[in-house]
PDB file of N, CA and C in Angstrom:
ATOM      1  N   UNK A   1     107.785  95.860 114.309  1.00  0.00           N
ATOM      2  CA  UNK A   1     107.586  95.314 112.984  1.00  0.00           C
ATOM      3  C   UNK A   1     108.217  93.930 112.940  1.00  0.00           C
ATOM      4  N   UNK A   2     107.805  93.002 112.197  1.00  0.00           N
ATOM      5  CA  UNK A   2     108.312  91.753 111.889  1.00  0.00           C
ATOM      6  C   UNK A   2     109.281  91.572 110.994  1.00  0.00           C
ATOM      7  N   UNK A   3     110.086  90.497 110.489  1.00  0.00           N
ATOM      8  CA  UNK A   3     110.780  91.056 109.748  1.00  0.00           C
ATOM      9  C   UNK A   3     110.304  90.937 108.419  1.00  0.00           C
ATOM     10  N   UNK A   4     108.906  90.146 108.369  1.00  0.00           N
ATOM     11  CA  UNK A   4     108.247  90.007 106.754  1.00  0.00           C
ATOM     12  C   UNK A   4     108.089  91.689 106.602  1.00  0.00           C
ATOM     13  N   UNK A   5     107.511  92.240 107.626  1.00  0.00           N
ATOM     14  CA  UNK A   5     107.177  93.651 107.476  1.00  0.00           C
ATOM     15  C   UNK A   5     108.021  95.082 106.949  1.00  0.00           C
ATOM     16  N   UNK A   6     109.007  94.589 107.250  1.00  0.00           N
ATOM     17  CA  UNK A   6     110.253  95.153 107.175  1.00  0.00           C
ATOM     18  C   UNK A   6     110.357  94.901 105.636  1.00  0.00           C
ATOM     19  N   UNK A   7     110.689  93.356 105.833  1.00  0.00           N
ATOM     20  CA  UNK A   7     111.158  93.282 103.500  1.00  0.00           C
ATOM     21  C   UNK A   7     110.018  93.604 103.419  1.00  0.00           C
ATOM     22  N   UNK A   8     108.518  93.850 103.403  1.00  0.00           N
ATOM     23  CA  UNK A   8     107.637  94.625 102.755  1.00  0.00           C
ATOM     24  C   UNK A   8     107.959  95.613 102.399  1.00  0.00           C
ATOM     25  N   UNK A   9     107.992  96.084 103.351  1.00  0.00           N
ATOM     26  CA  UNK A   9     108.817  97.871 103.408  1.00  0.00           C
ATOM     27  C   UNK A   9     109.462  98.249 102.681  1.00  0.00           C
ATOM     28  N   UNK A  10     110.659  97.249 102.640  1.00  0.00           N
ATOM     29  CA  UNK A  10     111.969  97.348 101.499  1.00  0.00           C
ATOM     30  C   UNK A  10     111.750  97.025  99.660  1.00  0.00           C
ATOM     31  N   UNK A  11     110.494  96.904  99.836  1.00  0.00           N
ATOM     32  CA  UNK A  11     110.357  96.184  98.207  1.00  0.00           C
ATOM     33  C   UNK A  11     110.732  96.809  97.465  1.00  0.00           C
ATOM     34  N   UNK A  12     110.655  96.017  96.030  1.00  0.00           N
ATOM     35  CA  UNK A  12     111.137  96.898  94.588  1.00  0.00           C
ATOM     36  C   UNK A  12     110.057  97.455  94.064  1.00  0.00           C
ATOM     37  N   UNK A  13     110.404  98.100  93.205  1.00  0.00           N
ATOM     38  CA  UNK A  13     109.431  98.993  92.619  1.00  0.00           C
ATOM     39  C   UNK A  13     108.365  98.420  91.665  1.00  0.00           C
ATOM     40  N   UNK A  14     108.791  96.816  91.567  1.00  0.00           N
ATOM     41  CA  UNK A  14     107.458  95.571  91.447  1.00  0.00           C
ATOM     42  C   UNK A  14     106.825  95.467  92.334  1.00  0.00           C
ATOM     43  N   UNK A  15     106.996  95.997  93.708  1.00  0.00           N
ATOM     44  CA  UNK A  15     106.376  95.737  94.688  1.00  0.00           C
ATOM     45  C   UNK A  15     106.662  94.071  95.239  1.00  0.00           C
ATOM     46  N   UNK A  16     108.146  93.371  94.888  1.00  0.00           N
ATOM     47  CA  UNK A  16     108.438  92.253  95.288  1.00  0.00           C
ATOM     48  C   UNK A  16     109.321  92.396  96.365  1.00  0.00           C
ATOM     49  N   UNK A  17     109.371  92.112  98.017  1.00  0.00           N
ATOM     50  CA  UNK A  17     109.850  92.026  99.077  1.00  0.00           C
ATOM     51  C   UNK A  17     110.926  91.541  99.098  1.00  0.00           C
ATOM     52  N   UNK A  18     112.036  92.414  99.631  1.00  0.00           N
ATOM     53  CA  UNK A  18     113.850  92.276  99.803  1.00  0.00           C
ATOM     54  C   UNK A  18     113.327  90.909 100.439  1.00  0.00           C
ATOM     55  N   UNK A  19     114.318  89.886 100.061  1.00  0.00           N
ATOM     56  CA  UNK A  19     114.261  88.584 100.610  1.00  0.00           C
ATOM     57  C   UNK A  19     114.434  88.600 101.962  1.00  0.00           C
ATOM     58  N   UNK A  20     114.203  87.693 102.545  1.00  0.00           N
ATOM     59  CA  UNK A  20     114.175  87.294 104.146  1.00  0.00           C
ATOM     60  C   UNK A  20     116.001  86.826 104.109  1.00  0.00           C
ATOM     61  N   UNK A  21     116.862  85.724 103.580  1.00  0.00           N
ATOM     62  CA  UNK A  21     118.334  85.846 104.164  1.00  0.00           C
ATOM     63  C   UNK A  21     118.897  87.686 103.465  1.00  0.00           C
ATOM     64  N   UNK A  22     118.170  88.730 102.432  1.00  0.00           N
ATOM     65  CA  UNK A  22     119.354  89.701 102.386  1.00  0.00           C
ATOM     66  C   UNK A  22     119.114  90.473 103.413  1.00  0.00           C
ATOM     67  N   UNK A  23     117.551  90.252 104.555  1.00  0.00           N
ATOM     68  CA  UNK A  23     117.611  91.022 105.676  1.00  0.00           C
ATOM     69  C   UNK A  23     118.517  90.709 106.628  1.00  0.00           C
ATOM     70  N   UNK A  24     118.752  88.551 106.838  1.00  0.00           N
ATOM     71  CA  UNK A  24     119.789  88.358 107.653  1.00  0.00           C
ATOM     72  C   UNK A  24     121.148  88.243 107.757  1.00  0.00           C
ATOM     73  N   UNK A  25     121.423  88.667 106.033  1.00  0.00           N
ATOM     74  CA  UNK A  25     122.715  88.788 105.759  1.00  0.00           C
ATOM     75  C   UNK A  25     123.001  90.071 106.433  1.00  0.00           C
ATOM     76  N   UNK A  26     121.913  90.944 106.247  1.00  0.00           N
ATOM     77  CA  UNK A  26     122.574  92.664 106.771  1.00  0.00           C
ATOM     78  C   UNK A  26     122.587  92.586 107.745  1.00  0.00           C
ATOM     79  N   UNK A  27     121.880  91.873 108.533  1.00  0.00           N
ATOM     80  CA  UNK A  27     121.982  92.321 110.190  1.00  0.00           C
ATOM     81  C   UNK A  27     123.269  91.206 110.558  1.00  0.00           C
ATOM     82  N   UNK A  28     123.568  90.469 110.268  1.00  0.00           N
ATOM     83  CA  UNK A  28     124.595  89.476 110.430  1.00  0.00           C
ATOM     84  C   UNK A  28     126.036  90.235 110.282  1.00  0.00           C
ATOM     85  N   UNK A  29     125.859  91.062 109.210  1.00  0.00           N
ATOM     86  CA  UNK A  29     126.918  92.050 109.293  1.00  0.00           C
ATOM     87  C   UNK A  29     126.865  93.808 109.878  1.00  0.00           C
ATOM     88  N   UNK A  30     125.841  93.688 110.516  1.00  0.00           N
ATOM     89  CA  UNK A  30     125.643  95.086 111.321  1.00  0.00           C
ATOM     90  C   UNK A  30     125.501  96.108 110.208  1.00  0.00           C
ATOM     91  N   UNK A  31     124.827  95.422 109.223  1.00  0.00           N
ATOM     92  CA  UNK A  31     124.210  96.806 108.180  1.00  0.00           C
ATOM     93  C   UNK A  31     122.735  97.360 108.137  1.00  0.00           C
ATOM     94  N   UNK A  32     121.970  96.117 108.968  1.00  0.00           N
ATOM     95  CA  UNK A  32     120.433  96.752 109.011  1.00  0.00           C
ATOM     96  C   UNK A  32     119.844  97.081 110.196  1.00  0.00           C
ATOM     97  N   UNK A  33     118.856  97.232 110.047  1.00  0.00           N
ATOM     98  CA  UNK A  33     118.090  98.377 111.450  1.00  0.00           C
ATOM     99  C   UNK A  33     118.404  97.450 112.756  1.00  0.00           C
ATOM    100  N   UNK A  34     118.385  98.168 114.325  1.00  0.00           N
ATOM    101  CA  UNK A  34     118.591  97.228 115.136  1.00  0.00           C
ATOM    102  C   UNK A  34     117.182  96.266 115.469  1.00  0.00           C
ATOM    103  N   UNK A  35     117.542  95.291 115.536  1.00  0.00           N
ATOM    104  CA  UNK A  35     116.356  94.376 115.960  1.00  0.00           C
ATOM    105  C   UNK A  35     116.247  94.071 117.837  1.00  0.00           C
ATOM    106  N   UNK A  36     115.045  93.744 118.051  1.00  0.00           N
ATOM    107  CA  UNK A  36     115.500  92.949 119.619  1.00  0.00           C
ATOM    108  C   UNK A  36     114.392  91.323 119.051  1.00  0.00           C
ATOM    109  N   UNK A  37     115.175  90.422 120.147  1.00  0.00           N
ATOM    110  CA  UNK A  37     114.839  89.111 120.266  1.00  0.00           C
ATOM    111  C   UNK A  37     113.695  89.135 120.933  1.00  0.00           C
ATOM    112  N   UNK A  38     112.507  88.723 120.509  1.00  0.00           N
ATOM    113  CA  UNK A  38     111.504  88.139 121.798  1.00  0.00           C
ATOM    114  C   UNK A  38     111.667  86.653 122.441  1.00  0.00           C
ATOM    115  N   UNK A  39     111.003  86.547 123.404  1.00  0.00           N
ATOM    116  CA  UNK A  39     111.710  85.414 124.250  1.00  0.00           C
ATOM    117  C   UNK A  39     111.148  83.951 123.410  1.00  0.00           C
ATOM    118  N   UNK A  40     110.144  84.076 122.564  1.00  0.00           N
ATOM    119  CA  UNK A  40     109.761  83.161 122.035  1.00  0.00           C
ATOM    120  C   UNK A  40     110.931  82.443 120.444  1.00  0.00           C
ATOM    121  N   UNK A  41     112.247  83.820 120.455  1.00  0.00           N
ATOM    122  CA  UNK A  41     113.054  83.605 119.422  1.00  0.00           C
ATOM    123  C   UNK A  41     112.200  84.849 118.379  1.00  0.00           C
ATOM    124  N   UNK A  42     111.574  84.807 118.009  1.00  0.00           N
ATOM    125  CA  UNK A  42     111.381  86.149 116.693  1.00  0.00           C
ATOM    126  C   UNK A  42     111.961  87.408 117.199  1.00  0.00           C
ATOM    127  N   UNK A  43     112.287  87.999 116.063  1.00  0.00           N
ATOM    128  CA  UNK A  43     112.778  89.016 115.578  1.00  0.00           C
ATOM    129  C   UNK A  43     111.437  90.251 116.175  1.00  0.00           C
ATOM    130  N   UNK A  44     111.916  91.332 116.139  1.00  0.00           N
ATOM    131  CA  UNK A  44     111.153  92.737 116.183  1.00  0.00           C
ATOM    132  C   UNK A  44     111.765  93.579 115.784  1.00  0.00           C
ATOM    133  N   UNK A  45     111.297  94.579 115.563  1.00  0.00           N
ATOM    134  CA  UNK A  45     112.190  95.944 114.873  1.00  0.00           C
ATOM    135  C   UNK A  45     111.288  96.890 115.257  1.00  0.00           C
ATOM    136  N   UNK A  46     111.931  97.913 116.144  1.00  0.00           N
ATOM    137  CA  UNK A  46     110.989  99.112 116.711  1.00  0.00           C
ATOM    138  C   UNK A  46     110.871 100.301 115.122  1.00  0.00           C
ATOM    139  N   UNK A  47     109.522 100.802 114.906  1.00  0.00           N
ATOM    140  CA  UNK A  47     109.530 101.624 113.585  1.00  0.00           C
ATOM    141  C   UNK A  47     110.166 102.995 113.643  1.00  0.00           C
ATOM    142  N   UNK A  48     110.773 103.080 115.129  1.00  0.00           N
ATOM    143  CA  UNK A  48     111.670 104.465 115.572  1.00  0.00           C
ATOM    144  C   UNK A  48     113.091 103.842 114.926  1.00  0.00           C
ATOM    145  N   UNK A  49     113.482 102.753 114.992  1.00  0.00           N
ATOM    146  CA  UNK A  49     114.916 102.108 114.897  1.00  0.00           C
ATOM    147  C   UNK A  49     114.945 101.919 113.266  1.00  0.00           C
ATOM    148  N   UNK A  50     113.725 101.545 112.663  1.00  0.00           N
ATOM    149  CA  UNK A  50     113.782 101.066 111.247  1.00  0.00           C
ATOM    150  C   UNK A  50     114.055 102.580 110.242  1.00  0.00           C
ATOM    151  N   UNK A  51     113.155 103.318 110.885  1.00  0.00           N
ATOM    152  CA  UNK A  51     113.202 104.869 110.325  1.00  0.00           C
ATOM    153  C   UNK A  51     114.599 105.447 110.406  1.00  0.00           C
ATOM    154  N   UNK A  52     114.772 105.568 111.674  1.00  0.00           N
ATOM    155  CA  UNK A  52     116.169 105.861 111.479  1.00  0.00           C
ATOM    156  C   UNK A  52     117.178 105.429 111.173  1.00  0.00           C
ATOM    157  N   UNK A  53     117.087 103.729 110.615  1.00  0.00           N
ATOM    158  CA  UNK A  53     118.509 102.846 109.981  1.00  0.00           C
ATOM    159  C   UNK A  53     118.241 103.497 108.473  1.00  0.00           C
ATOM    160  N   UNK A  54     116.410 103.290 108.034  1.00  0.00           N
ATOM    161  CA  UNK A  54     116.783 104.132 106.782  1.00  0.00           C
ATOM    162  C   UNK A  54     117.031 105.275 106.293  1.00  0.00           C
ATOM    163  N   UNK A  55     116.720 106.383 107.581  1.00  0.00           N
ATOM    164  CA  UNK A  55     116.843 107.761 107.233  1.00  0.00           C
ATOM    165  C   UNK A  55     118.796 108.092 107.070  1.00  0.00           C
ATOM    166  N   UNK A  56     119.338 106.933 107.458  1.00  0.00           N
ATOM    167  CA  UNK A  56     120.431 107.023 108.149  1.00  0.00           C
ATOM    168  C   UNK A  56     121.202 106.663 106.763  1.00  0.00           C
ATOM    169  N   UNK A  57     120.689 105.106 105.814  1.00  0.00           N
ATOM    170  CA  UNK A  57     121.010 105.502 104.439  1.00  0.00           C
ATOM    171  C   UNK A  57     120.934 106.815 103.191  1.00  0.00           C
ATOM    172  N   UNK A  58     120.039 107.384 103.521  1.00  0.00           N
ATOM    173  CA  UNK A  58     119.761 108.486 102.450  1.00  0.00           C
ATOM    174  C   UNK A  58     120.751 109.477 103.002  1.00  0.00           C
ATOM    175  N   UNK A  59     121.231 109.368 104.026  1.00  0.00           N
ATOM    176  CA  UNK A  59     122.269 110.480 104.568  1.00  0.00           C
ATOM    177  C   UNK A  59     123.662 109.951 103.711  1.00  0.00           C
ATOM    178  N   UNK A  60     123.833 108.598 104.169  1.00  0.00           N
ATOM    179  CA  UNK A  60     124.998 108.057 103.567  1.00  0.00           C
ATOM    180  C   UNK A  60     125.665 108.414 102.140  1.00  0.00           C
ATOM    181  N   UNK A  61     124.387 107.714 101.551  1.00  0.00           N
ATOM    182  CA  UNK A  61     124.466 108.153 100.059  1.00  0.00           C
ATOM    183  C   UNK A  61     123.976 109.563  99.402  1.00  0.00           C
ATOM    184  N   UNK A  62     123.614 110.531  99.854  1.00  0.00           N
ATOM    185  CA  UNK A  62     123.766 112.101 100.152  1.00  0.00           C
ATOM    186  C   UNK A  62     125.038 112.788  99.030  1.00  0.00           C
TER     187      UNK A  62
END
């Protein structure tokens, strides 16, 4: 996934997309899903890694 795909994912219930810096604020502080680098510099996010960063919140807050 990209990371537009990702704040898609994350939207509000307007259907308006978590901004692009509060995705790089979280990963900057090791709060969001793991990403890997492609060699061209973009971002990726495997949908096994994204699932489980969020399945991993609903546990949290549980």
């Amino acid at each position: 996934m990209t990371v537009n795909e990702v704040c898609a994912e994350l939207a509000d219930e307007n259907g308006k997309p978590l901004a692009r810096s509060t995705f790089y604020d979280w990963r900057a502080k090791k709060r969001g899903p793991k990403c890997t680098r492609l060699p061209n510099g973009d971002l990726r996010i495997r949908r096994a890694d994204f699932d489980r960063w969020f399945d991993g919140l609903a546990e949290e807050n549980a």
